[in-house]
N, C-alpha and C. Protein backbone atom coordinates (compact mmCIF):
# COMPACT_ATOMS: atom_id res chain seq x y z
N UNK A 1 72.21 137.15 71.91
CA UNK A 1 71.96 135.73 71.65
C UNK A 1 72.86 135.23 70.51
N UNK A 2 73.31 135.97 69.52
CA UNK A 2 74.13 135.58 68.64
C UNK A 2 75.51 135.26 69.14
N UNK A 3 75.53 136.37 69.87
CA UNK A 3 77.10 135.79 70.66
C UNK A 3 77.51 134.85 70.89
N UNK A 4 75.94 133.94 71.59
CA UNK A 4 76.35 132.40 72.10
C UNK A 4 76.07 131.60 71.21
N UNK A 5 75.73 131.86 69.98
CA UNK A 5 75.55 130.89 69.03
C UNK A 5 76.25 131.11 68.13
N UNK A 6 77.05 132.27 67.91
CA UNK A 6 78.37 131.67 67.10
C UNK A 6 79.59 131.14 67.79
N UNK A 7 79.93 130.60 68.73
CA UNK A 7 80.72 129.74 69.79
C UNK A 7 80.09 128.68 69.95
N UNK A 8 80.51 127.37 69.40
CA UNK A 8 80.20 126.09 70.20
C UNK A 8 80.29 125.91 71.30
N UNK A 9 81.53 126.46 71.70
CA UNK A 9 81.73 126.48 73.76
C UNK A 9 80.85 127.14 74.58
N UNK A 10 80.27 128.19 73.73
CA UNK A 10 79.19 129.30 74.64
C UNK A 10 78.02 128.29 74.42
N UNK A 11 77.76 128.14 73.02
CA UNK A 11 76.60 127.34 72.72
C UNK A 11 76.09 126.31 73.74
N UNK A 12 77.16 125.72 74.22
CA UNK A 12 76.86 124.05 74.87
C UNK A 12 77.05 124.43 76.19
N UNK A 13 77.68 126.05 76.85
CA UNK A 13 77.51 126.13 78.15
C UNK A 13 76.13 126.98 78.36
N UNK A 14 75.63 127.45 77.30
CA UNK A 14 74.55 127.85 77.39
C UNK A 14 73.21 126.79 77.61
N UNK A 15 73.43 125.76 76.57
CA UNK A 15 72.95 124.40 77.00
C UNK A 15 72.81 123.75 78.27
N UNK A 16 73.74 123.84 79.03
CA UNK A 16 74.06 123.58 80.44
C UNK A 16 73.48 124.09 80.95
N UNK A 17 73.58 125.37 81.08
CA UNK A 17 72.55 126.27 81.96
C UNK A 17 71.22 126.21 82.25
N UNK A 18 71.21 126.26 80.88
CA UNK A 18 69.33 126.72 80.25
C UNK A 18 69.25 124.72 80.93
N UNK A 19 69.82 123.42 80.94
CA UNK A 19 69.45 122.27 81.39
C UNK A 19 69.54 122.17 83.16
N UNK A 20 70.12 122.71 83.52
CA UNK A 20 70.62 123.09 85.29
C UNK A 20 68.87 123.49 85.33
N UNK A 21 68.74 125.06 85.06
CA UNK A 21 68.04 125.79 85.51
C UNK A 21 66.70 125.08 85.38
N UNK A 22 66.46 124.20 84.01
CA UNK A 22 65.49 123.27 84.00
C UNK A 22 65.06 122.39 85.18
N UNK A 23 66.45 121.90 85.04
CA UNK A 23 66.39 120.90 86.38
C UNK A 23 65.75 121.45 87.69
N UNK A 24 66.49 122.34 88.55
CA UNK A 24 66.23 123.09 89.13
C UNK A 24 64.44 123.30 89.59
N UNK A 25 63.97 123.60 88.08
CA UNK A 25 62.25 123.78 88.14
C UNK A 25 61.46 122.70 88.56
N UNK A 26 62.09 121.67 87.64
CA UNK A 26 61.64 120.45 87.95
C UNK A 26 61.49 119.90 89.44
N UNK A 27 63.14 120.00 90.02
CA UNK A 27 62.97 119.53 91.46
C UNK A 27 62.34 120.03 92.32
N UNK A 28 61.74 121.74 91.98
CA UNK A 28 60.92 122.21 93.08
C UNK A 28 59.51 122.09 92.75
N UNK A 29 59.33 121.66 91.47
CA UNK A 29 57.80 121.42 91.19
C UNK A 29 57.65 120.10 91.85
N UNK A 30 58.40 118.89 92.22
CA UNK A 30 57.71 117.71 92.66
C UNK A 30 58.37 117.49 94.12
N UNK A 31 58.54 118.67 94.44
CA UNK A 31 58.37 118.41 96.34
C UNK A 31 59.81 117.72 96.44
N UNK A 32 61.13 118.13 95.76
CA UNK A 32 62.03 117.39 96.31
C UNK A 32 62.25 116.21 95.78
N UNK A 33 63.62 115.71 95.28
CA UNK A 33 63.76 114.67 95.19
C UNK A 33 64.92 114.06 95.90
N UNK A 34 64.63 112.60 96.41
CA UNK A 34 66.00 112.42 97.12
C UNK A 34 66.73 111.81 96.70
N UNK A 35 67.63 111.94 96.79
CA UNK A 35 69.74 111.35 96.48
C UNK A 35 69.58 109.90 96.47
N UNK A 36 68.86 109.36 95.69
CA UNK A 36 68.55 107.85 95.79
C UNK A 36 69.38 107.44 94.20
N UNK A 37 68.61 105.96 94.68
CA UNK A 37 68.68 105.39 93.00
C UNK A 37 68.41 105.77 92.08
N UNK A 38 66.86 106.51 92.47
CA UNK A 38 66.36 106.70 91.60
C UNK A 38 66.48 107.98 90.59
N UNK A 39 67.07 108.98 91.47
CA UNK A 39 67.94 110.42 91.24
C UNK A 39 69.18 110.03 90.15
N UNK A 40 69.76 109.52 90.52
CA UNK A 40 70.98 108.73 90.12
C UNK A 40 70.79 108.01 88.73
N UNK A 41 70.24 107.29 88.75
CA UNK A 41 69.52 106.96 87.51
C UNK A 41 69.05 107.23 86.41
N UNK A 42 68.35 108.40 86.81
CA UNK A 42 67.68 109.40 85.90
C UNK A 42 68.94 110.43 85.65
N UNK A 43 69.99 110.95 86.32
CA UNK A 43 71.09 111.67 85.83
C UNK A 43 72.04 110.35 84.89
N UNK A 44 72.14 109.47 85.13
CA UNK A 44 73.16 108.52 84.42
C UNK A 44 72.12 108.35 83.02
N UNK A 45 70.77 108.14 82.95
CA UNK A 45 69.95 107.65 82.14
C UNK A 45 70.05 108.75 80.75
N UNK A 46 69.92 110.21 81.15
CA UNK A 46 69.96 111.05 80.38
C UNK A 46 71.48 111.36 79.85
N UNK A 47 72.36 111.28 80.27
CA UNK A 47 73.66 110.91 80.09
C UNK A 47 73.91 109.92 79.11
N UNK A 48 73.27 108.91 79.72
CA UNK A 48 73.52 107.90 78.64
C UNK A 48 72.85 108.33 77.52
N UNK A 49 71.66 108.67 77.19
CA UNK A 49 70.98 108.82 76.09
C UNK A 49 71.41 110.07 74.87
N UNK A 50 72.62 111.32 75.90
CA UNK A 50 72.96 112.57 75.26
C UNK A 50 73.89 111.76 74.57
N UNK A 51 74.77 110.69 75.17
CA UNK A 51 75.93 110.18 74.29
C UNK A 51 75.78 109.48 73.41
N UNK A 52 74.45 108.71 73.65
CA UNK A 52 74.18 108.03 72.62
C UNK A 52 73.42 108.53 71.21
N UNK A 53 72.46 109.52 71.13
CA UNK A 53 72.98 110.76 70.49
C UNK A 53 74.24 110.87 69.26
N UNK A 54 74.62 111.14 70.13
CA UNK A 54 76.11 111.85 69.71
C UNK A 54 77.06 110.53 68.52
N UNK A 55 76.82 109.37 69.11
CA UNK A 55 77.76 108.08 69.20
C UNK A 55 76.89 107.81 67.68
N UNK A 56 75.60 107.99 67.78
CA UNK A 56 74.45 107.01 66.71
C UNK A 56 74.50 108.38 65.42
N UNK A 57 74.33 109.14 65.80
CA UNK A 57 74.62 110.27 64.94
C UNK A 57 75.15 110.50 64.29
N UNK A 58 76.72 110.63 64.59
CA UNK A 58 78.10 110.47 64.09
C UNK A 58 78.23 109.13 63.11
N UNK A 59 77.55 108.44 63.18
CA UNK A 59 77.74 106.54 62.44
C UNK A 59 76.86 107.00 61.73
N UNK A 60 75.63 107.54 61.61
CA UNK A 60 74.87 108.03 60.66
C UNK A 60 75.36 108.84 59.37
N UNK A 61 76.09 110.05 60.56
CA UNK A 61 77.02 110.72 58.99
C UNK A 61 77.90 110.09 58.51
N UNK A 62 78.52 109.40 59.15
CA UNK A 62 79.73 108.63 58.09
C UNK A 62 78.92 107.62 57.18
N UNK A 63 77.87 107.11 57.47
CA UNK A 63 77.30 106.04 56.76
C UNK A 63 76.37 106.77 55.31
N UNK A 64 75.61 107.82 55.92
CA UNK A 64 74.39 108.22 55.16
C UNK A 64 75.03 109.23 53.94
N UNK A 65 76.65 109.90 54.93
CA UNK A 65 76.61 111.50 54.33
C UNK A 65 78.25 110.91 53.69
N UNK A 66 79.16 110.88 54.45
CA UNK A 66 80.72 111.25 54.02
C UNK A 66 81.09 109.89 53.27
N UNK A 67 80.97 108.61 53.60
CA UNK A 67 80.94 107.51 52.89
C UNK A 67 80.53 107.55 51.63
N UNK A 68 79.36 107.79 51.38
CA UNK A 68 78.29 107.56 50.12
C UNK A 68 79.29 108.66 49.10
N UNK A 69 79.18 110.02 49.70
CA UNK A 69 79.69 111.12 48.92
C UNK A 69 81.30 111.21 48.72
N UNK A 70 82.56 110.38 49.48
CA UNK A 70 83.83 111.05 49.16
C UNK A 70 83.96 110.82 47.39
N UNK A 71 83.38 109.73 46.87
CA UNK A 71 83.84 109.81 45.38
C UNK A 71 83.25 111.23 44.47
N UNK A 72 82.23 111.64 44.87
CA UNK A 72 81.98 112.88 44.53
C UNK A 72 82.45 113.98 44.46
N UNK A 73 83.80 113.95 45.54
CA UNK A 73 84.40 114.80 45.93
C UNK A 73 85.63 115.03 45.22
N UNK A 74 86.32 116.23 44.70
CA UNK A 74 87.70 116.24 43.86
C UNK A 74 88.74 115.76 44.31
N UNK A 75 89.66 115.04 43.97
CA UNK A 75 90.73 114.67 44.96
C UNK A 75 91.38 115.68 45.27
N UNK A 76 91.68 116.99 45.03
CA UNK A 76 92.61 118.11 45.74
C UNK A 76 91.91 118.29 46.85
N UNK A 77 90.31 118.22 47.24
CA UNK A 77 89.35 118.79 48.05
C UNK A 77 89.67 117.52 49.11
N UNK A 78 90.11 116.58 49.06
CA UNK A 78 89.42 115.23 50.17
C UNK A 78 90.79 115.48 50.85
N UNK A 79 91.85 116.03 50.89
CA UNK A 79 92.70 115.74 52.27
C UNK A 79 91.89 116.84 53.36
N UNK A 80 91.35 117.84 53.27
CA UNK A 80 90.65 118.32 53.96
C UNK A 80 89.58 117.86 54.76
N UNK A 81 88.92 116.45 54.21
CA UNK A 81 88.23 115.42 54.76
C UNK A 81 89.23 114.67 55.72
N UNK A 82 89.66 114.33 54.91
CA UNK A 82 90.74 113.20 55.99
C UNK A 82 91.56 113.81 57.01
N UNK A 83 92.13 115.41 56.52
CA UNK A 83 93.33 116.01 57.55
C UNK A 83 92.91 116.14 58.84
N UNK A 84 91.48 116.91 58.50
CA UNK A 84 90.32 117.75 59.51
C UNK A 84 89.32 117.23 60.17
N UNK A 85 88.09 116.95 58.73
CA UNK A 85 86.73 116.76 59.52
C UNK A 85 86.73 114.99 60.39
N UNK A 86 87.25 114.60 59.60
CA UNK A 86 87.20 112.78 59.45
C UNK A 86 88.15 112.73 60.68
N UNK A 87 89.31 112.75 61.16
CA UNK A 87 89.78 112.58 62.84
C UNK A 87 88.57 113.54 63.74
N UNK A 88 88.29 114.73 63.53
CA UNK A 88 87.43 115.16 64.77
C UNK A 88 86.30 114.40 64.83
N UNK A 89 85.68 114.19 63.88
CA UNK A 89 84.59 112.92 63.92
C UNK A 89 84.61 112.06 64.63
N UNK A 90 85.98 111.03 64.23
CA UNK A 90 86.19 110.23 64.81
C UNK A 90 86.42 110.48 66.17
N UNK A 91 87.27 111.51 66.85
CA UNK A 91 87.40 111.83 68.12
C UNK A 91 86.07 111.61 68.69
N UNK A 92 84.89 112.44 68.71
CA UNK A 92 83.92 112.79 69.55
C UNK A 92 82.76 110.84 69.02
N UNK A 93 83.17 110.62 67.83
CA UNK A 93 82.60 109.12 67.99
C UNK A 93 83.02 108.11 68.92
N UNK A 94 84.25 107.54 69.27
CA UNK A 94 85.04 106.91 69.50
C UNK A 94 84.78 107.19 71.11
N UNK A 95 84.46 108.57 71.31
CA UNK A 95 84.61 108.36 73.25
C UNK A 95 82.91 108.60 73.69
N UNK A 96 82.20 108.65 72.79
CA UNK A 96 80.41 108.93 72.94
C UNK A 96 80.23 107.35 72.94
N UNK A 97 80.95 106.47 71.84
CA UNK A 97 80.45 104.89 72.27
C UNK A 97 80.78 104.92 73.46
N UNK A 98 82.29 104.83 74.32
CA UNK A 98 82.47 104.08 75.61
C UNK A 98 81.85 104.82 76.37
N UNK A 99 81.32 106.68 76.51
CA UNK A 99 80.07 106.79 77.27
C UNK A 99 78.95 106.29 77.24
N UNK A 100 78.70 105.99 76.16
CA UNK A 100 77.47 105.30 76.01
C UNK A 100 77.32 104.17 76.75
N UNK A 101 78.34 103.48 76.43
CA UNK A 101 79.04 101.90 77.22
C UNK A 101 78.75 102.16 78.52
N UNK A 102 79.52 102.85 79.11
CA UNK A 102 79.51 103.07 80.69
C UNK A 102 78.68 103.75 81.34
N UNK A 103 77.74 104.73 80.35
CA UNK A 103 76.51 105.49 81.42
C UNK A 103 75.27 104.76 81.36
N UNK A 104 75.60 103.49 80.55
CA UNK A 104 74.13 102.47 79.96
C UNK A 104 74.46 101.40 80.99
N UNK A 105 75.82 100.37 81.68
CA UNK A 105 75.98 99.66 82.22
C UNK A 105 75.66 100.47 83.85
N UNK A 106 75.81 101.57 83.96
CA UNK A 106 75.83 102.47 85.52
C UNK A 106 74.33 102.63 85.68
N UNK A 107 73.25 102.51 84.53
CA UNK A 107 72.02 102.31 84.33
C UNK A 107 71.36 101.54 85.05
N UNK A 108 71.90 100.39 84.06
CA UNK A 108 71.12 99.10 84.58
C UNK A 108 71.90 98.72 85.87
N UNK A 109 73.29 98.99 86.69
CA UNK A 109 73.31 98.60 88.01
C UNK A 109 72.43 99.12 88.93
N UNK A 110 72.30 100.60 88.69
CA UNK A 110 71.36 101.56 89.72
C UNK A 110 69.79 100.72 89.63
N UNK A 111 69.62 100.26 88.60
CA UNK A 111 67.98 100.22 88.28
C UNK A 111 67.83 98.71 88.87
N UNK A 112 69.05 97.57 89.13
CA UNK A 112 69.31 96.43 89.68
C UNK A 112 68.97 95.29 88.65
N UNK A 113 69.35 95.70 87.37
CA UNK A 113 68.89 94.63 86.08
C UNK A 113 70.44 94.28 85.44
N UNK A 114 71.34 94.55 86.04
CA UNK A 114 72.54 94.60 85.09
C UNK A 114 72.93 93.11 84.94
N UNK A 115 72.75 91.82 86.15
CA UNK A 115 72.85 90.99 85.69
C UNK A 115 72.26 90.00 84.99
N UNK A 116 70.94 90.58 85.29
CA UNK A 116 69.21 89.26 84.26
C UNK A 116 69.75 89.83 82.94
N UNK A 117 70.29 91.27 82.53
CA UNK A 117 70.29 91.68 81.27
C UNK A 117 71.60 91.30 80.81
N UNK A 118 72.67 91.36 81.23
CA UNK A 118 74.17 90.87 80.36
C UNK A 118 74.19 89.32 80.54
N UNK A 119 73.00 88.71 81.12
CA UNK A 119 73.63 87.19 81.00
C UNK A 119 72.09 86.41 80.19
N UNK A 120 71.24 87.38 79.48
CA UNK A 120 70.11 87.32 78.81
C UNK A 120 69.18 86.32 79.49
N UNK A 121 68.99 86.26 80.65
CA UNK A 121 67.58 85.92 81.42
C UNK A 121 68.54 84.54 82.23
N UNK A 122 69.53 84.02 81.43
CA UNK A 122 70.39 83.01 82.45
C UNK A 122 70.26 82.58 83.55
N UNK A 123 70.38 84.18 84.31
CA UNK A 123 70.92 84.01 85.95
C UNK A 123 69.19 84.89 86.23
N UNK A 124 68.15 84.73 85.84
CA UNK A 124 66.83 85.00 86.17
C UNK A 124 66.44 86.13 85.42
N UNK A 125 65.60 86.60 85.26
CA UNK A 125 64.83 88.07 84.60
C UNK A 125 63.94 87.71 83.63
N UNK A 126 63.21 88.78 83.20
CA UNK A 126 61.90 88.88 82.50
C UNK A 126 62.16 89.62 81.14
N UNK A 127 60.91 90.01 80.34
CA UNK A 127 61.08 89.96 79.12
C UNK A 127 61.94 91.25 78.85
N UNK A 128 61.08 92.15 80.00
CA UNK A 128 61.95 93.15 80.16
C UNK A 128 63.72 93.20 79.83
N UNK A 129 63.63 92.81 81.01
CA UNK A 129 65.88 92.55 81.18
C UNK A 129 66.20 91.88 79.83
N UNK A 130 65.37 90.84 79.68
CA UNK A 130 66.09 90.17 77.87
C UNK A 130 66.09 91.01 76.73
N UNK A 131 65.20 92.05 77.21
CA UNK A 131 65.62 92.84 75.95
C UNK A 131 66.07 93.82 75.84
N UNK A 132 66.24 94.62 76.66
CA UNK A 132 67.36 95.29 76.94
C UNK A 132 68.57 94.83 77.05
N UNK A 133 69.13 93.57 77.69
CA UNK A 133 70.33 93.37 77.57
C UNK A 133 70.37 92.52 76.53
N UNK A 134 69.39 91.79 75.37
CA UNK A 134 69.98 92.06 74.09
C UNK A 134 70.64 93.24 73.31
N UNK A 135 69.81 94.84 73.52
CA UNK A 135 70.55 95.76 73.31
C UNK A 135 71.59 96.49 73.81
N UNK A 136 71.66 95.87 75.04
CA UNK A 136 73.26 96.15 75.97
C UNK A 136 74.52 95.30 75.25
N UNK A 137 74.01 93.84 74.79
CA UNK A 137 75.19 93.41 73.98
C UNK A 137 75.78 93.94 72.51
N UNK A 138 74.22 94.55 71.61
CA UNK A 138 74.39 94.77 70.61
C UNK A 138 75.49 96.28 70.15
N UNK A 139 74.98 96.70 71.67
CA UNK A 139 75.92 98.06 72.01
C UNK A 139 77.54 97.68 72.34
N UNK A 140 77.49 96.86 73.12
CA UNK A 140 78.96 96.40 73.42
C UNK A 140 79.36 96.08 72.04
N UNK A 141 79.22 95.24 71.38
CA UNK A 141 79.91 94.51 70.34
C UNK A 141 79.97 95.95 69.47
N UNK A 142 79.77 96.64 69.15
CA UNK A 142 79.54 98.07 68.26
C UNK A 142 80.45 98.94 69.17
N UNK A 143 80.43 99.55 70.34
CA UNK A 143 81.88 99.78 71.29
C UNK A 143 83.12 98.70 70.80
N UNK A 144 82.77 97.65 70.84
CA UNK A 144 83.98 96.89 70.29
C UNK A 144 84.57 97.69 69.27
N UNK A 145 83.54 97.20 67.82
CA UNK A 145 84.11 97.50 66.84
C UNK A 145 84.35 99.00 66.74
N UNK A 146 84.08 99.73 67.00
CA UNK A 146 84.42 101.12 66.91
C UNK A 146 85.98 101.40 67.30
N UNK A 147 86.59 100.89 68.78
CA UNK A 147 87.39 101.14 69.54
C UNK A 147 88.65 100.29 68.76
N UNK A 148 88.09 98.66 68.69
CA UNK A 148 88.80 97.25 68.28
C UNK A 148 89.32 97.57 66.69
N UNK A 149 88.58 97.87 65.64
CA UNK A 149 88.54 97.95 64.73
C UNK A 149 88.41 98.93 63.20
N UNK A 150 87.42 99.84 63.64
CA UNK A 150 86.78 101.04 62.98
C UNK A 150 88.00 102.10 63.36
N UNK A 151 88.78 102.50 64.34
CA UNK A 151 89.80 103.23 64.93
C UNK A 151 90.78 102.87 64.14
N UNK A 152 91.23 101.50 64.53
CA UNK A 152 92.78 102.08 64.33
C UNK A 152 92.85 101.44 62.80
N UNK A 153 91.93 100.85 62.34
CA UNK A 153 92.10 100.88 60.71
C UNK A 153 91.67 102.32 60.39
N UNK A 154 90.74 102.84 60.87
CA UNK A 154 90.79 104.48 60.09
C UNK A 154 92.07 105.44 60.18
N UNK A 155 93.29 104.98 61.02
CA UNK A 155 94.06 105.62 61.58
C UNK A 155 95.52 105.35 60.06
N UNK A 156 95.30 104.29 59.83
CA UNK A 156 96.19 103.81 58.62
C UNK A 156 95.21 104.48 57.52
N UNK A 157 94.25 104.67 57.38
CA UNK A 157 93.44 105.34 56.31
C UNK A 157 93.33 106.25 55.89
N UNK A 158 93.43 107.04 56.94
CA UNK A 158 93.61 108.68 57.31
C UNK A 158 95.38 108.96 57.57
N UNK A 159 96.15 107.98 57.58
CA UNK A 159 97.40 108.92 57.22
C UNK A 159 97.88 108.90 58.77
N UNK A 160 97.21 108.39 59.48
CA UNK A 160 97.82 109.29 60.96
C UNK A 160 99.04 108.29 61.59
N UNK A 161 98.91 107.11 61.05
CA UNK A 161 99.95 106.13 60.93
C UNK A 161 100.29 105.61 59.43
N UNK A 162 101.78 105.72 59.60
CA UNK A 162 102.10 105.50 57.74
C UNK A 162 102.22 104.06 57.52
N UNK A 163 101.84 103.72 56.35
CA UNK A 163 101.45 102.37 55.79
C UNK A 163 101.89 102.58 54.35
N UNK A 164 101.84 101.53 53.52
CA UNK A 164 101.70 101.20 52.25
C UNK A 164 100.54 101.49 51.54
N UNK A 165 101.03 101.54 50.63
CA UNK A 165 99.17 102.21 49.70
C UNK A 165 98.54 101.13 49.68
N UNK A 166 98.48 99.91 49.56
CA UNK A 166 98.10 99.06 49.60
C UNK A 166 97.00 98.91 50.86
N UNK A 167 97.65 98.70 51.90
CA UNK A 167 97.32 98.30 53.30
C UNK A 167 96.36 99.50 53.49
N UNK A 168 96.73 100.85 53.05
CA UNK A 168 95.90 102.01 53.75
C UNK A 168 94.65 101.96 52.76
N UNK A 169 94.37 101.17 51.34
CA UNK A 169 93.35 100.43 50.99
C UNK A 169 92.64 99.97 51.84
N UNK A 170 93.12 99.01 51.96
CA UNK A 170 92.69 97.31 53.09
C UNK A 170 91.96 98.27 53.98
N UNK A 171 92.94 98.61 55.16
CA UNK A 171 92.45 99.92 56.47
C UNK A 171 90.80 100.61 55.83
N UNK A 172 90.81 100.97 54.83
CA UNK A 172 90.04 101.80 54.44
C UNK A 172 88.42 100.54 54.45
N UNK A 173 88.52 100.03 53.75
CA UNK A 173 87.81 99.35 53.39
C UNK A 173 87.40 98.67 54.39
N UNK A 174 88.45 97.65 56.07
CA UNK A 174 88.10 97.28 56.41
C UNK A 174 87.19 98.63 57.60
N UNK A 175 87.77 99.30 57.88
CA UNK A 175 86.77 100.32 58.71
C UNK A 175 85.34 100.64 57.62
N UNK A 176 84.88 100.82 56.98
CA UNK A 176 83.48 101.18 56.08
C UNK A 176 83.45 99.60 56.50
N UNK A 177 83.11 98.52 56.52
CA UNK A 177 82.55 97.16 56.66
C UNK A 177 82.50 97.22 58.04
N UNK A 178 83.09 97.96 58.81
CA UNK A 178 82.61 97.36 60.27
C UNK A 178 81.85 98.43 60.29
N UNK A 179 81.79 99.78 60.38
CA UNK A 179 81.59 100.80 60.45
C UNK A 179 79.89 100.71 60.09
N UNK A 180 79.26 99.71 58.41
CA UNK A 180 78.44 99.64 58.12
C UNK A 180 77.61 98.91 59.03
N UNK A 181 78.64 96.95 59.36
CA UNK A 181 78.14 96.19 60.69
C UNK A 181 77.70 97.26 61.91
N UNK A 182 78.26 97.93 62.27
CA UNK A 182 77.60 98.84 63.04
C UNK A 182 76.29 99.78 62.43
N UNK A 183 75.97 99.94 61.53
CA UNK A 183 74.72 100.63 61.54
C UNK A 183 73.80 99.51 61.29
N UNK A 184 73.99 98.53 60.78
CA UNK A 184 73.42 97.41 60.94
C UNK A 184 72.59 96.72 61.87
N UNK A 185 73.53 96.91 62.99
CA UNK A 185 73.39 96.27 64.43
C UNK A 185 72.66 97.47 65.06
N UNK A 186 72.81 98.90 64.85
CA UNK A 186 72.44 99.71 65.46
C UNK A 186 70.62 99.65 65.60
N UNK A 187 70.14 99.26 64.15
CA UNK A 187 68.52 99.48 64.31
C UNK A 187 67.66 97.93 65.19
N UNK A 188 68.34 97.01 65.19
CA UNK A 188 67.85 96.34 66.35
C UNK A 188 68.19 96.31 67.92
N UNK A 189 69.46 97.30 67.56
CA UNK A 189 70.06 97.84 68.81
C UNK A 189 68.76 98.69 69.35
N UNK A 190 68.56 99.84 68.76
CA UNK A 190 67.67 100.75 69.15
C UNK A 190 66.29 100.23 69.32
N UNK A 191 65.95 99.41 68.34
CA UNK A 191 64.36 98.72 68.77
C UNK A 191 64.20 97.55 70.37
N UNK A 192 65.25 97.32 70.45
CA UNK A 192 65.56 96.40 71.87
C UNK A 192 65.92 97.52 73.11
N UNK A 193 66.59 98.93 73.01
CA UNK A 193 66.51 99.81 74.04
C UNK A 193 65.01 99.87 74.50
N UNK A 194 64.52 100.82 73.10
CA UNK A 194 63.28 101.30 73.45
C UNK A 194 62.39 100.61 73.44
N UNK A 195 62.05 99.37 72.83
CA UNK A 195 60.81 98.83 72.75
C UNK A 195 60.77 97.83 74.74
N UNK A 196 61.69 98.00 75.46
CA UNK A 196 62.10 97.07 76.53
C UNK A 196 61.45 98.32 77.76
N UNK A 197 61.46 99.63 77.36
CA UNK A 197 60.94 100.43 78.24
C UNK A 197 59.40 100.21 78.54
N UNK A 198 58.84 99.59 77.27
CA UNK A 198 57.31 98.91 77.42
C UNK A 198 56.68 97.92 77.98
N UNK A 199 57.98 97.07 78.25
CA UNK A 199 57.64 95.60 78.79
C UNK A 199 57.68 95.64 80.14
N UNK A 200 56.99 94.53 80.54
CA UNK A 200 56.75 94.25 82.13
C UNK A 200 57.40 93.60 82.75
């Protein structure tokens, strides 16, 4: 067992497995399930929710943990932040939003709410769809800024495109302000997912 838990790659195909084989139990405990919407749904649904996870998580540590703390940190010690941890971060943030984006919009088509919810009750729907696709927008605009904004100013910040000291200031500063707008947006984000699973 240690084997697979000192490997992240073993770790997360072990994950897989041990979630297959779950599955697996599941489908023979309820008599079969069929290749519907509703199958479909529930694989896109959990999908969406592993990335989102991942996406809300990641904005957490930069907000709660690496933000708060780089002044704490020695300056010989912080290119190791910026060279290393701070791009892989960003990597696995940056593509968990647009999963998030796209296994949450593949959601609500399967479930047949995608348009009462992106046009907020407009084109018809209930309290339900309005509030969820309040948190379908609050998610988009946060995919925005992540992709639009939080990126490629962290990219002048982090060195990975050369700039002026000045500007890689600016960069800096303006990614932590959107970065924060995003955790911002995130907790009425999350109270409009989940609290919409209750409504009728």
């Amino acid at each position: 067992m240690s084997n697979i838990l000192q490997s992240l790659n073993r770790t997360v195909v072990a994950g897989i497995i041990l979630t297959i084989v779950l599955f697996i139990i599941m489908y023979s405990l309820s008599g079969g399930w069929h290749l519907d919407a509703y199958f479909w749904s529930a694989i896109f649904r959990y999908l969406h929710v592993l990335s989102g996870i991942m996406w809300i998580g990641l904005l957490y540590y930069f907000n709660f943990v690496q933000i708060p703390n780089m002044p704490n940190i020695p300056d010989e010690q912080k290119p190791a932040i910026g060279k290393v941890i701070a791009p892989a971060a960003l990597f696995w943030f940056r593509w968990a939003a647009l999963s998030t984006i796209i296994t949450g919009l593949i959601v609500a088509y399967l479930n047949g709410y995608v348009n009462q919810a992106m046009s907020l009750g407009l084109l018809g729907g209930d309290a339900k769809n309005i509030t969820i696709g309040i948190g379908m927008w609050l998610g988009i605009i946060m995919a925005y800024n992540v992709w639009m904004v939080i990126w490629p100013n962290q990219k002048k910040a982090l060195g990975m495109i050369e700039v002026s000291a000045e500007e890689k200031a600016k960069s800096a500063k303006t990614a932590m302000l959107f970065s924060r707008t995003n955790t911002l947006l995130s907790i009425p984000m999350l109270l409009s997912m989940v609290s919409a699973q209750n409504l009728f």
